[in-house]
PDB file of N, CA and C in Angstrom:
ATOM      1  N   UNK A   1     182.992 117.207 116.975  1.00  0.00           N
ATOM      2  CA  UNK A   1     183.321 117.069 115.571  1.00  0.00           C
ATOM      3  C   UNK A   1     183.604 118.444 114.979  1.00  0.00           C
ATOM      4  N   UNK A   2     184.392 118.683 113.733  1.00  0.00           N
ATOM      5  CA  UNK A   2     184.871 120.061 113.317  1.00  0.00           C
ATOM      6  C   UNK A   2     183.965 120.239 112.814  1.00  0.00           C
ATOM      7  N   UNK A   3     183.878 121.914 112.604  1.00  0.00           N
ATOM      8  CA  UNK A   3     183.269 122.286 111.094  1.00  0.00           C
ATOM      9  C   UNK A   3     183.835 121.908 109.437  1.00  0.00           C
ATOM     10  N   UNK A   4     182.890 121.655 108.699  1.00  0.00           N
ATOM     11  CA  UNK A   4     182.956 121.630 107.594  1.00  0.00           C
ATOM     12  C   UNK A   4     182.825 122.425 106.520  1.00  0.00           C
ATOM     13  N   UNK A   5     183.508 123.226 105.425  1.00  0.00           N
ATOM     14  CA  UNK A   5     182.587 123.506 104.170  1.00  0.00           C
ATOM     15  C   UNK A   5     182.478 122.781 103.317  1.00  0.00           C
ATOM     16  N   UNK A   6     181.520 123.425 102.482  1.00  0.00           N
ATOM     17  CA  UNK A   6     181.004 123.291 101.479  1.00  0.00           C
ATOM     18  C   UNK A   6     181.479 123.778 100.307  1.00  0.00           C
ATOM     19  N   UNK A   7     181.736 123.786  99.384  1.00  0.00           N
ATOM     20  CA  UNK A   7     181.700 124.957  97.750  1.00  0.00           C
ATOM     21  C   UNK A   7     180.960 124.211  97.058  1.00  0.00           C
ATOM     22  N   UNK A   8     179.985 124.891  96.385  1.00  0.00           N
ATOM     23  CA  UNK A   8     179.329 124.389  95.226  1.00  0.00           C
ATOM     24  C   UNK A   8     179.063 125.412  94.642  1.00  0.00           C
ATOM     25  N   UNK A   9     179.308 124.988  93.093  1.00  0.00           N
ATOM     26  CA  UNK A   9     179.415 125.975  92.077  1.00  0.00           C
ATOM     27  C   UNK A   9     178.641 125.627  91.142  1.00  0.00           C
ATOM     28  N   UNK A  10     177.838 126.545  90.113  1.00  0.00           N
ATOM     29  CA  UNK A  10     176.994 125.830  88.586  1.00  0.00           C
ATOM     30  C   UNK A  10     176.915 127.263  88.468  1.00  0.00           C
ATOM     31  N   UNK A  11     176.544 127.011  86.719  1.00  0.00           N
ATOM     32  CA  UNK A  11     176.270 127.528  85.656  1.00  0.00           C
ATOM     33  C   UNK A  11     174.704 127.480  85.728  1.00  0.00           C
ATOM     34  N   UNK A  12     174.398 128.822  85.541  1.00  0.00           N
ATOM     35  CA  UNK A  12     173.123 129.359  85.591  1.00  0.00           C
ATOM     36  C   UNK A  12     172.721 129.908  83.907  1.00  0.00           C
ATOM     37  N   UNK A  13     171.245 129.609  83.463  1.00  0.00           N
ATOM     38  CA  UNK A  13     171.079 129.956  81.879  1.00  0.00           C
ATOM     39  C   UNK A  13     170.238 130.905  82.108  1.00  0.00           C
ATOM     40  N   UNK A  14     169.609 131.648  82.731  1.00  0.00           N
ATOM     41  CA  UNK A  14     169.230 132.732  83.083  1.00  0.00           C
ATOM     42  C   UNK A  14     170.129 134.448  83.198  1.00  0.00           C
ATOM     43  N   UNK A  15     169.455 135.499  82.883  1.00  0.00           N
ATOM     44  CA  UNK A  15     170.007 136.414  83.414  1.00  0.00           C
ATOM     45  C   UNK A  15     170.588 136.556  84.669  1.00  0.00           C
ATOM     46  N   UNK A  16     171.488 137.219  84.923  1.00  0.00           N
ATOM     47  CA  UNK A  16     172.083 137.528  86.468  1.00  0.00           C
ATOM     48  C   UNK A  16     170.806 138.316  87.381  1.00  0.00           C
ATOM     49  N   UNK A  17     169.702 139.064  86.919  1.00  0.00           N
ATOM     50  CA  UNK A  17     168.911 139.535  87.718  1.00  0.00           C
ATOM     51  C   UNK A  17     167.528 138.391  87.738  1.00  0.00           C
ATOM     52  N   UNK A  18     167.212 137.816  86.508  1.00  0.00           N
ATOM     53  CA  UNK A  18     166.589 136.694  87.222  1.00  0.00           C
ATOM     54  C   UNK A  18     167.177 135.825  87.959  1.00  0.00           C
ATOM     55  N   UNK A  19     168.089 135.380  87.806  1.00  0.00           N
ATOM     56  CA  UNK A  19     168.492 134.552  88.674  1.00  0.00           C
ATOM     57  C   UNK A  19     168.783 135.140  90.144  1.00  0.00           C
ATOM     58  N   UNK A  20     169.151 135.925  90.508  1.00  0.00           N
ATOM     59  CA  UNK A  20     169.206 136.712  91.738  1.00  0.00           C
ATOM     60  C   UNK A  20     167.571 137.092  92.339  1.00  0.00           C
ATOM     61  N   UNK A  21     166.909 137.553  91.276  1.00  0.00           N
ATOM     62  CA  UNK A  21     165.355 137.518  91.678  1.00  0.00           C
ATOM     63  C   UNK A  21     164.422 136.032  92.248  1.00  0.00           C
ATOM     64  N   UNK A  22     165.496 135.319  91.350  1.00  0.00           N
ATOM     65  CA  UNK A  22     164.684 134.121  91.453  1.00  0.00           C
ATOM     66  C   UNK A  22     165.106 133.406  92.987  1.00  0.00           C
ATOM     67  N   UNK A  23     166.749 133.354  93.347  1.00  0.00           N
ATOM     68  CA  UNK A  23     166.765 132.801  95.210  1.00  0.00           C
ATOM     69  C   UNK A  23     166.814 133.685  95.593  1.00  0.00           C
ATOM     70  N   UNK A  24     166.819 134.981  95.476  1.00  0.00           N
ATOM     71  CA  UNK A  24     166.543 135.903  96.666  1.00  0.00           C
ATOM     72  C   UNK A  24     165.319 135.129  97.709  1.00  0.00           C
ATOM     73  N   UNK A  25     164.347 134.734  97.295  1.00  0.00           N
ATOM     74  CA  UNK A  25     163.130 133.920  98.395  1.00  0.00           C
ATOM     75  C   UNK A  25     163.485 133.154  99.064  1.00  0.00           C
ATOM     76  N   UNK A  26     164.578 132.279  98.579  1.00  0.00           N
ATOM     77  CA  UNK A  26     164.965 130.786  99.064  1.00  0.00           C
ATOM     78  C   UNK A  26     166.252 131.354 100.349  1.00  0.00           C
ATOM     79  N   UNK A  27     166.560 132.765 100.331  1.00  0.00           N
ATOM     80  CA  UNK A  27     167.942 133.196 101.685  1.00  0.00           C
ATOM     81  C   UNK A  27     167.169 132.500 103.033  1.00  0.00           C
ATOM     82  N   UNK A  28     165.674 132.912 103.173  1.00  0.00           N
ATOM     83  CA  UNK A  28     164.939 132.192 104.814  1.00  0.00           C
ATOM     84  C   UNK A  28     165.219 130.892 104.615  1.00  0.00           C
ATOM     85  N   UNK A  29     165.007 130.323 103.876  1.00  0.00           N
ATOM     86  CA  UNK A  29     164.844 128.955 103.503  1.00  0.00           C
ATOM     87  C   UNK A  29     166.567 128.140 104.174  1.00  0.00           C
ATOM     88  N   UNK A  30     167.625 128.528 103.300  1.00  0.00           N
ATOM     89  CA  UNK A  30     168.801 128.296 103.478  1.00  0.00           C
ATOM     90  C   UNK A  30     169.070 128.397 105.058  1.00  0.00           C
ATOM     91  N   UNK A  31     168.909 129.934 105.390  1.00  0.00           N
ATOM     92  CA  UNK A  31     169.496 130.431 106.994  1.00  0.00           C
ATOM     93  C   UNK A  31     168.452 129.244 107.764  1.00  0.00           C
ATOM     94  N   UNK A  32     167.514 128.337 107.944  1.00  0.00           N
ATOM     95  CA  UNK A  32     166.908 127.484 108.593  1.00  0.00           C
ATOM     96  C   UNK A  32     167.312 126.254 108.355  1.00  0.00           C
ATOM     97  N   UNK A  33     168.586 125.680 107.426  1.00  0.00           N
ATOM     98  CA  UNK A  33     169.012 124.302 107.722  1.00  0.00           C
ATOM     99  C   UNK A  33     169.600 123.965 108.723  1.00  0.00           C
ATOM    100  N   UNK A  34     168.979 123.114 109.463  1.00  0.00           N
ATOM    101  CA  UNK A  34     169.601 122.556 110.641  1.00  0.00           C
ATOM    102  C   UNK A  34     171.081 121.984 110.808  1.00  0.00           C
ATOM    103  N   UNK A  35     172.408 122.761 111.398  1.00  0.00           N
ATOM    104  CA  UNK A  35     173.476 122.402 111.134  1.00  0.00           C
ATOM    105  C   UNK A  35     174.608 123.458 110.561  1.00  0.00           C
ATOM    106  N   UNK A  36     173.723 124.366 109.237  1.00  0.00           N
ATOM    107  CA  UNK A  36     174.407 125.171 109.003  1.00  0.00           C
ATOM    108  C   UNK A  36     174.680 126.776 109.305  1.00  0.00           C
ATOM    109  N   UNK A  37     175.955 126.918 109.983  1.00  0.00           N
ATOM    110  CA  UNK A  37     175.721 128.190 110.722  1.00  0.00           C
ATOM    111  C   UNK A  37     176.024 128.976 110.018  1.00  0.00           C
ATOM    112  N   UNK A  38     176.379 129.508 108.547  1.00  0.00           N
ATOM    113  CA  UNK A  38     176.099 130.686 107.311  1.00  0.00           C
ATOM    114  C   UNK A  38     176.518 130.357 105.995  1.00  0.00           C
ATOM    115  N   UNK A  39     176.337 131.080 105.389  1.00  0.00           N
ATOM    116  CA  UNK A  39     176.219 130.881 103.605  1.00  0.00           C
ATOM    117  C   UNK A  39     176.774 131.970 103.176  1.00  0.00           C
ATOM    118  N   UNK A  40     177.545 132.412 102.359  1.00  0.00           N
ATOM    119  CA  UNK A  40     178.192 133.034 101.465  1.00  0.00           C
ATOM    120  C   UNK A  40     177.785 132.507  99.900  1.00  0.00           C
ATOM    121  N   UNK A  41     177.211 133.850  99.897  1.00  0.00           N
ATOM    122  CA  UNK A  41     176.582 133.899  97.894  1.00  0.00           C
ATOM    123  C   UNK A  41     177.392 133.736  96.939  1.00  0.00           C
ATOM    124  N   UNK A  42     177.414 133.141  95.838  1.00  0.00           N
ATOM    125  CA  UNK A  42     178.573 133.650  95.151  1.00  0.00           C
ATOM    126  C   UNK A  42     177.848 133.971  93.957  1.00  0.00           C
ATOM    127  N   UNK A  43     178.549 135.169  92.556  1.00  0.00           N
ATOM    128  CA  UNK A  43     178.038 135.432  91.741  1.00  0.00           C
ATOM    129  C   UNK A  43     179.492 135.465  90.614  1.00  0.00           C
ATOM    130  N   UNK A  44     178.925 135.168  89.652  1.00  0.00           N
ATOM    131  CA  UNK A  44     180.341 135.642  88.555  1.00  0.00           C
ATOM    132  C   UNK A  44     179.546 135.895  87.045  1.00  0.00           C
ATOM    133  N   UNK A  45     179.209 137.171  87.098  1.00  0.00           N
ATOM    134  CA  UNK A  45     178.059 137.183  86.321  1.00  0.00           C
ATOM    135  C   UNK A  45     178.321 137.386  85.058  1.00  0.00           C
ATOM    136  N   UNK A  46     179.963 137.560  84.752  1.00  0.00           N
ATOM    137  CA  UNK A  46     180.327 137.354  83.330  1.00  0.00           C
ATOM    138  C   UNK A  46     180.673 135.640  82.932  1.00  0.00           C
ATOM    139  N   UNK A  47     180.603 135.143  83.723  1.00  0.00           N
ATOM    140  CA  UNK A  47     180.631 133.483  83.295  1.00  0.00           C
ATOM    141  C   UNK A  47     179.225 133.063  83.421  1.00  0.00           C
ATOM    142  N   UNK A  48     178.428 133.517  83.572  1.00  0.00           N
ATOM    143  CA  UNK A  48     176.960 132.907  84.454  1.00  0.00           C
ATOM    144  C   UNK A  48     177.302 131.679  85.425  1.00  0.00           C
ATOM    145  N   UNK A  49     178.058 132.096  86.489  1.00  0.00           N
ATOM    146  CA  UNK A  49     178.497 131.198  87.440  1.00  0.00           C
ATOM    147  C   UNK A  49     178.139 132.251  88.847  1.00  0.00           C
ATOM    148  N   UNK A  50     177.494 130.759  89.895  1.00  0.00           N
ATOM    149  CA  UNK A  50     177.123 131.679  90.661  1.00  0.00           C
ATOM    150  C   UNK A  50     176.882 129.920  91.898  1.00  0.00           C
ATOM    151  N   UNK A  51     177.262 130.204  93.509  1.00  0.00           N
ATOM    152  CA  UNK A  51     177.545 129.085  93.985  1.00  0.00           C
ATOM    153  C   UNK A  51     176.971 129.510  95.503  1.00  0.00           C
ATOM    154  N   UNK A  52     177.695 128.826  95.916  1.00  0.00           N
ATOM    155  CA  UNK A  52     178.184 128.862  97.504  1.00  0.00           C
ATOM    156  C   UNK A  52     178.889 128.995  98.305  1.00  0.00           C
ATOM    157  N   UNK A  53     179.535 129.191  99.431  1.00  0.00           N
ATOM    158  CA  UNK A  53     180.104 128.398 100.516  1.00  0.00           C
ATOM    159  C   UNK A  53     179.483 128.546 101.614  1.00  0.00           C
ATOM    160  N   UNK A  54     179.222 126.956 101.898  1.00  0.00           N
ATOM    161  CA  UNK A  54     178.694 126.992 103.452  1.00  0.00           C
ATOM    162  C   UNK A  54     179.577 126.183 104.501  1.00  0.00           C
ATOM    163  N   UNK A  55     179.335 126.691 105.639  1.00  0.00           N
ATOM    164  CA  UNK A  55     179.976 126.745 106.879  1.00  0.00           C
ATOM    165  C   UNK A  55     178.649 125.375 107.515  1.00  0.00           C
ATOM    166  N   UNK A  56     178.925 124.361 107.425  1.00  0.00           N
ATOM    167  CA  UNK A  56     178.311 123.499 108.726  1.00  0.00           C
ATOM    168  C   UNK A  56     179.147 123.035 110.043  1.00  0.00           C
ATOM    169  N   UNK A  57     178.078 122.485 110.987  1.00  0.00           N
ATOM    170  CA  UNK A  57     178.627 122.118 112.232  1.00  0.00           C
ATOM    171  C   UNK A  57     179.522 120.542 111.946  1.00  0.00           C
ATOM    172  N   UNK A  58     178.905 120.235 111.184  1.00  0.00           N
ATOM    173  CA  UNK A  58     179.870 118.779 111.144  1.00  0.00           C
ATOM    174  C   UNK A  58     179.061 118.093 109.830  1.00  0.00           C
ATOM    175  N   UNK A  59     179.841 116.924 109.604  1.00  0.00           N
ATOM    176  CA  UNK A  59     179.179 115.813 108.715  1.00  0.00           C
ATOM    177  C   UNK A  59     177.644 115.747 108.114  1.00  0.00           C
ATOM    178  N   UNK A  60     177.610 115.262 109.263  1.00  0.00           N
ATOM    179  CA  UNK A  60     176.177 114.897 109.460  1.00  0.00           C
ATOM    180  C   UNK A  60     175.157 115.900 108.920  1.00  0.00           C
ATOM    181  N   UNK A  61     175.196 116.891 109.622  1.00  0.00           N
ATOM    182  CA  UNK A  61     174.222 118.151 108.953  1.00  0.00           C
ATOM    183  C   UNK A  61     174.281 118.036 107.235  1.00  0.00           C
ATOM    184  N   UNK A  62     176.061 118.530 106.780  1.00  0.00           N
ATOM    185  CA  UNK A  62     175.751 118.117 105.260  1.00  0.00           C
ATOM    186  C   UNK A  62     175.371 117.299 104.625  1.00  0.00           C
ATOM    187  N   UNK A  63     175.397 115.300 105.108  1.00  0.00           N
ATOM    188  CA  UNK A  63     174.813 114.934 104.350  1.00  0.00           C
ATOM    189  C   UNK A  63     173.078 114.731 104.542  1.00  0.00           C
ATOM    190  N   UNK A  64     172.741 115.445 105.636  1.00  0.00           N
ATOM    191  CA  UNK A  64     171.278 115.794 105.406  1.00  0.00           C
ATOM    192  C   UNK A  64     170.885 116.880 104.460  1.00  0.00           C
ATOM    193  N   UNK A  65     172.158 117.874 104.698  1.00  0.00           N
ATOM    194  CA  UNK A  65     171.228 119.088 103.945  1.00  0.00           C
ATOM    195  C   UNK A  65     171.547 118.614 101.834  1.00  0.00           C
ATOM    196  N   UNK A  66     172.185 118.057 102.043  1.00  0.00           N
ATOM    197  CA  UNK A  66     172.308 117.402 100.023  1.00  0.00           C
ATOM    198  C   UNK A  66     171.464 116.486  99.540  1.00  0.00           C
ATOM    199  N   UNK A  67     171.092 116.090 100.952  1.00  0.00           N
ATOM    200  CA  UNK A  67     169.262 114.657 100.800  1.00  0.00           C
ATOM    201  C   UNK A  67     168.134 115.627 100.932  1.00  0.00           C
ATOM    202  N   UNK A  68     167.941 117.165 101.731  1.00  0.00           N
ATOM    203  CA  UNK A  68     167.045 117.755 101.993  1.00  0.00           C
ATOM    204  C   UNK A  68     165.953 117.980 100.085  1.00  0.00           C
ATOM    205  N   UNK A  69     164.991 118.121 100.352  1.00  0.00           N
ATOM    206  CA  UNK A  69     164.479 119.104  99.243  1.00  0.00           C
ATOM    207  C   UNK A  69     164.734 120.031  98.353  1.00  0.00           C
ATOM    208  N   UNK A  70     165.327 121.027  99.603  1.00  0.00           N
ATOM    209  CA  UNK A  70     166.074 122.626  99.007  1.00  0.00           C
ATOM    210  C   UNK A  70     166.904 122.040  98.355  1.00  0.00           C
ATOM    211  N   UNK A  71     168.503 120.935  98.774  1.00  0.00           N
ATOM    212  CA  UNK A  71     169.435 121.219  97.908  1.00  0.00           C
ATOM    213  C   UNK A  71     168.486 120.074  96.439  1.00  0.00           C
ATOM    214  N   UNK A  72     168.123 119.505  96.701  1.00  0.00           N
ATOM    215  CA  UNK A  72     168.015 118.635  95.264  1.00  0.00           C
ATOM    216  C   UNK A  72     166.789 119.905  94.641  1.00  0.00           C
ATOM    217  N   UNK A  73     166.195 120.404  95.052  1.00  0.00           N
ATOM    218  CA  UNK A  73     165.951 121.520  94.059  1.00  0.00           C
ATOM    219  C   UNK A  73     166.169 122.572  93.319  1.00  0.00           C
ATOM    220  N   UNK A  74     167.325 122.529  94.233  1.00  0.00           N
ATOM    221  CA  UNK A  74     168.653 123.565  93.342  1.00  0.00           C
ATOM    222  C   UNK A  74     169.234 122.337  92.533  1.00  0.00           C
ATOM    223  N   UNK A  75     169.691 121.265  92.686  1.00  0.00           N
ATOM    224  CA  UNK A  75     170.556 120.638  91.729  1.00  0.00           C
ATOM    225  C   UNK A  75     169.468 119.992  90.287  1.00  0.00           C
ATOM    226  N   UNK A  76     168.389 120.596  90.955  1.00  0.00           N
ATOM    227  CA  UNK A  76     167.752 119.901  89.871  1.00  0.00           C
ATOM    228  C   UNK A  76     166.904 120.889  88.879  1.00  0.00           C
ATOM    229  N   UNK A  77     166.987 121.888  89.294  1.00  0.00           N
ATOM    230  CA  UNK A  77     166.282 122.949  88.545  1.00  0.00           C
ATOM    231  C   UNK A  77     166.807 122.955  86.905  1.00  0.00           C
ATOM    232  N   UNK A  78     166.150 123.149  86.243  1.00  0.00           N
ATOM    233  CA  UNK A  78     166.449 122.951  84.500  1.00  0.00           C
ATOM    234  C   UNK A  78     167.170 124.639  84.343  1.00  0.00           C
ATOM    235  N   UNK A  79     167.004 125.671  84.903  1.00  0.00           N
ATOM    236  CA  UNK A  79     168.146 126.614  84.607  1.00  0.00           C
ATOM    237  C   UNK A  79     169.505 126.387  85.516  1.00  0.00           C
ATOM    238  N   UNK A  80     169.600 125.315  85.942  1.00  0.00           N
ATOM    239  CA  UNK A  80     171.118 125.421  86.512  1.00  0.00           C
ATOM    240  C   UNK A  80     171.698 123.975  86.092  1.00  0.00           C
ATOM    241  N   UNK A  81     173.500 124.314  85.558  1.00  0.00           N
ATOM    242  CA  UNK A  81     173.726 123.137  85.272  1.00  0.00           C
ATOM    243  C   UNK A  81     175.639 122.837  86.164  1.00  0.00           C
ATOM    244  N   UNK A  82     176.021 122.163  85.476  1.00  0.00           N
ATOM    245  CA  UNK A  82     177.601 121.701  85.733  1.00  0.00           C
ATOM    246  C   UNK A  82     177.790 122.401  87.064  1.00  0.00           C
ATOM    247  N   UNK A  83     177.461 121.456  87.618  1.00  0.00           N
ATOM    248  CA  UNK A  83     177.567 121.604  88.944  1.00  0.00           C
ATOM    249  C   UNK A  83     178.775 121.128  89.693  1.00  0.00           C
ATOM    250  N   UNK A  84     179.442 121.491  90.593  1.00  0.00           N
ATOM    251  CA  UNK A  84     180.661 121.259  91.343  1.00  0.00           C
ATOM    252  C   UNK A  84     180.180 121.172  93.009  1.00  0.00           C
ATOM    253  N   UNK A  85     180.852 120.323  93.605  1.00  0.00           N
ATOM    254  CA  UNK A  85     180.064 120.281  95.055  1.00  0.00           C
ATOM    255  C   UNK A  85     181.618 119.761  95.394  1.00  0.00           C
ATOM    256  N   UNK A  86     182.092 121.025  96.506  1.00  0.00           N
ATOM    257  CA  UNK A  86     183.147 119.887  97.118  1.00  0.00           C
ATOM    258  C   UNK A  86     183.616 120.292  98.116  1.00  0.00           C
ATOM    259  N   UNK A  87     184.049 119.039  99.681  1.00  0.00           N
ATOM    260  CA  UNK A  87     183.885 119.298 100.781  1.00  0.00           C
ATOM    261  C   UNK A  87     185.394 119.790 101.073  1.00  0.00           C
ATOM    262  N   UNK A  88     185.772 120.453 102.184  1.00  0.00           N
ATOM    263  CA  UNK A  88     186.983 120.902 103.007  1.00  0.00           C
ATOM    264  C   UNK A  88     186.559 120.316 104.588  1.00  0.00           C
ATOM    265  N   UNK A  89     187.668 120.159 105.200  1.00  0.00           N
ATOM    266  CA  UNK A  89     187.531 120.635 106.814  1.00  0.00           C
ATOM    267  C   UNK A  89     188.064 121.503 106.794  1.00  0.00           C
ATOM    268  N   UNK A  90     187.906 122.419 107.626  1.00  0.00           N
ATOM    269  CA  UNK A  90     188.116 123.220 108.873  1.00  0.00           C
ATOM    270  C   UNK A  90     189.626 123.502 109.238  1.00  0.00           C
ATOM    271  N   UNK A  91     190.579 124.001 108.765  1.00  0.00           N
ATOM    272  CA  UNK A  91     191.734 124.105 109.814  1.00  0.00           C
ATOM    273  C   UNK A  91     191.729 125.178 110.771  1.00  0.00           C
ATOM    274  N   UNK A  92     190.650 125.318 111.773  1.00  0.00           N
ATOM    275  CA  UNK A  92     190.049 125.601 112.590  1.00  0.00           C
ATOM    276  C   UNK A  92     191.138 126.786 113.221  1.00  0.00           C
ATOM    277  N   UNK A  93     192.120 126.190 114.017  1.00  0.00           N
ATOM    278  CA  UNK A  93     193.474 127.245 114.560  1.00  0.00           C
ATOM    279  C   UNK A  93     193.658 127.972 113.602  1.00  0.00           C
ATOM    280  N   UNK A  94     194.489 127.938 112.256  1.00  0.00           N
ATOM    281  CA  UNK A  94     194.680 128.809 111.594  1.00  0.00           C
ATOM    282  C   UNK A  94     193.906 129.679 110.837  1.00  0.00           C
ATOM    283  N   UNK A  95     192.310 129.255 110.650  1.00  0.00           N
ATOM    284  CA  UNK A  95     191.110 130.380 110.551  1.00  0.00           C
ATOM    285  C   UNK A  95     190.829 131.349 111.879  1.00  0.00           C
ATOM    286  N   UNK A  96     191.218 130.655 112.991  1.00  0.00           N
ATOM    287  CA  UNK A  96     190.732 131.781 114.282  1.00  0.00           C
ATOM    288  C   UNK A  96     191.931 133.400 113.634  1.00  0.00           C
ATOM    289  N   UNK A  97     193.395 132.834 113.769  1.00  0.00           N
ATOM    290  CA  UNK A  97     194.675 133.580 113.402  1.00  0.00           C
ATOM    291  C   UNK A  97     193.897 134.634 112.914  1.00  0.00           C
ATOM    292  N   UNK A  98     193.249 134.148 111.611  1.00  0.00           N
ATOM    293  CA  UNK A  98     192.794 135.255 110.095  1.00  0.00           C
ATOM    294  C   UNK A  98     191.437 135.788 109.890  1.00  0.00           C
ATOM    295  N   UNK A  99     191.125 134.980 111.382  1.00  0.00           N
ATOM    296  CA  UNK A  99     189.524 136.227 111.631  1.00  0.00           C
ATOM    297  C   UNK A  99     188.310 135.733 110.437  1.00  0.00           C
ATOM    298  N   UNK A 100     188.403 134.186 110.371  1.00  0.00           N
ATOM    299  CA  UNK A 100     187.702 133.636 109.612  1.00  0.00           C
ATOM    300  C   UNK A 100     186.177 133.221 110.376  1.00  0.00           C
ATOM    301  N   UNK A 101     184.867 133.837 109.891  1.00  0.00           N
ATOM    302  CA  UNK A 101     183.736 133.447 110.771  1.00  0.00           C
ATOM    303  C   UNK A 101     183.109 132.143 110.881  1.00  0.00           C
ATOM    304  N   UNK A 102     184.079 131.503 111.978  1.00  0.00           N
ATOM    305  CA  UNK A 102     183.749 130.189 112.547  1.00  0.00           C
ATOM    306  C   UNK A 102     182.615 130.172 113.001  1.00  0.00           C
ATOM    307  N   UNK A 103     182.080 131.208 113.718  1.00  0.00           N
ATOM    308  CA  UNK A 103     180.768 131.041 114.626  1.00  0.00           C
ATOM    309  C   UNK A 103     179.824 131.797 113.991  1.00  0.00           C
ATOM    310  N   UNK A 104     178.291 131.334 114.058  1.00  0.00           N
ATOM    311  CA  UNK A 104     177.191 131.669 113.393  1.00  0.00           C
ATOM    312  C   UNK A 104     177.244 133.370 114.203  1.00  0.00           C
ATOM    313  N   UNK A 105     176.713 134.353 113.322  1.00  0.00           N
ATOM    314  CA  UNK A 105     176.629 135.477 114.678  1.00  0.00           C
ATOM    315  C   UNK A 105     175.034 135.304 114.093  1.00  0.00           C
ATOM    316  N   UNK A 106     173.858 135.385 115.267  1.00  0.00           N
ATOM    317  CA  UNK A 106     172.474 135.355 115.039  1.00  0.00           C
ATOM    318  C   UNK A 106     172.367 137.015 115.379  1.00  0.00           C
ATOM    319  N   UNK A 107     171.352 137.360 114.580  1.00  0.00           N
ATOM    320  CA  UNK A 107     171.012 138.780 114.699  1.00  0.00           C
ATOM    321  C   UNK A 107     169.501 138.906 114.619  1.00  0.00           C
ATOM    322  N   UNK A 108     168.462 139.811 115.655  1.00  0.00           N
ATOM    323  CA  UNK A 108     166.907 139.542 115.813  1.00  0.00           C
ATOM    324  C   UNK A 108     166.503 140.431 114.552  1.00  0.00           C
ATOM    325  N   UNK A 109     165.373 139.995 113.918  1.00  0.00           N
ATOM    326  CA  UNK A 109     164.803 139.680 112.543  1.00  0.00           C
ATOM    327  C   UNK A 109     163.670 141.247 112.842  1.00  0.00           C
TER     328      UNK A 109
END
């Protein structure tokens, strides 16, 4: 099965350094979902917009990781709102071309 992303985007009512203070804890948390091989932060700290993109192995992993805990505690937290969640595949050949990181690289801790 291909890889999948992810984008999900919301509006944060917090400062940009609390809010950065505040998941900085939750990065172990994320890098341990089963399925997903990396995450890209996103910040836009003059909109208070701040998201994702994640890279999973297939389907399946995402719709575990949007039933998991972590994500409904991000979607549910009272400082984050208007939320956007939306899936892509993979055009896999033409990401190899452009040096797009298909594969998890693991690095010792």
């Amino acid at each position: 099965m291909a890889a999948r992303i992810v984008q999900l985007n919301f509006k944060f009512g917090v400062s940009a350094a609390e809010y950065a203070g505040a998941v900085k804890p939750m990065a172990e948390d994320f890098a341990a979902v089963p399925g997903l091989r990396w995450k890209v932060w996103l910040m836009n700290e003059k909109e208070s917009e701040a998201g994702g993109i994640y890279l999973f192995d297939d389907q399946a992993s995402i719709d575990a990781f949007l039933k998991s805990d972590l994500a409904q505690g991000v979607m549910n937290h009272p400082a984050l709102s208007e939320f956007s969640a939306k899936q892509f595949d993979v055009m896999e050949d033409l990401t190899q071309v452009t040096r797009g990181p298909l594969k998890a690289s693991v690095t010792a801790a």
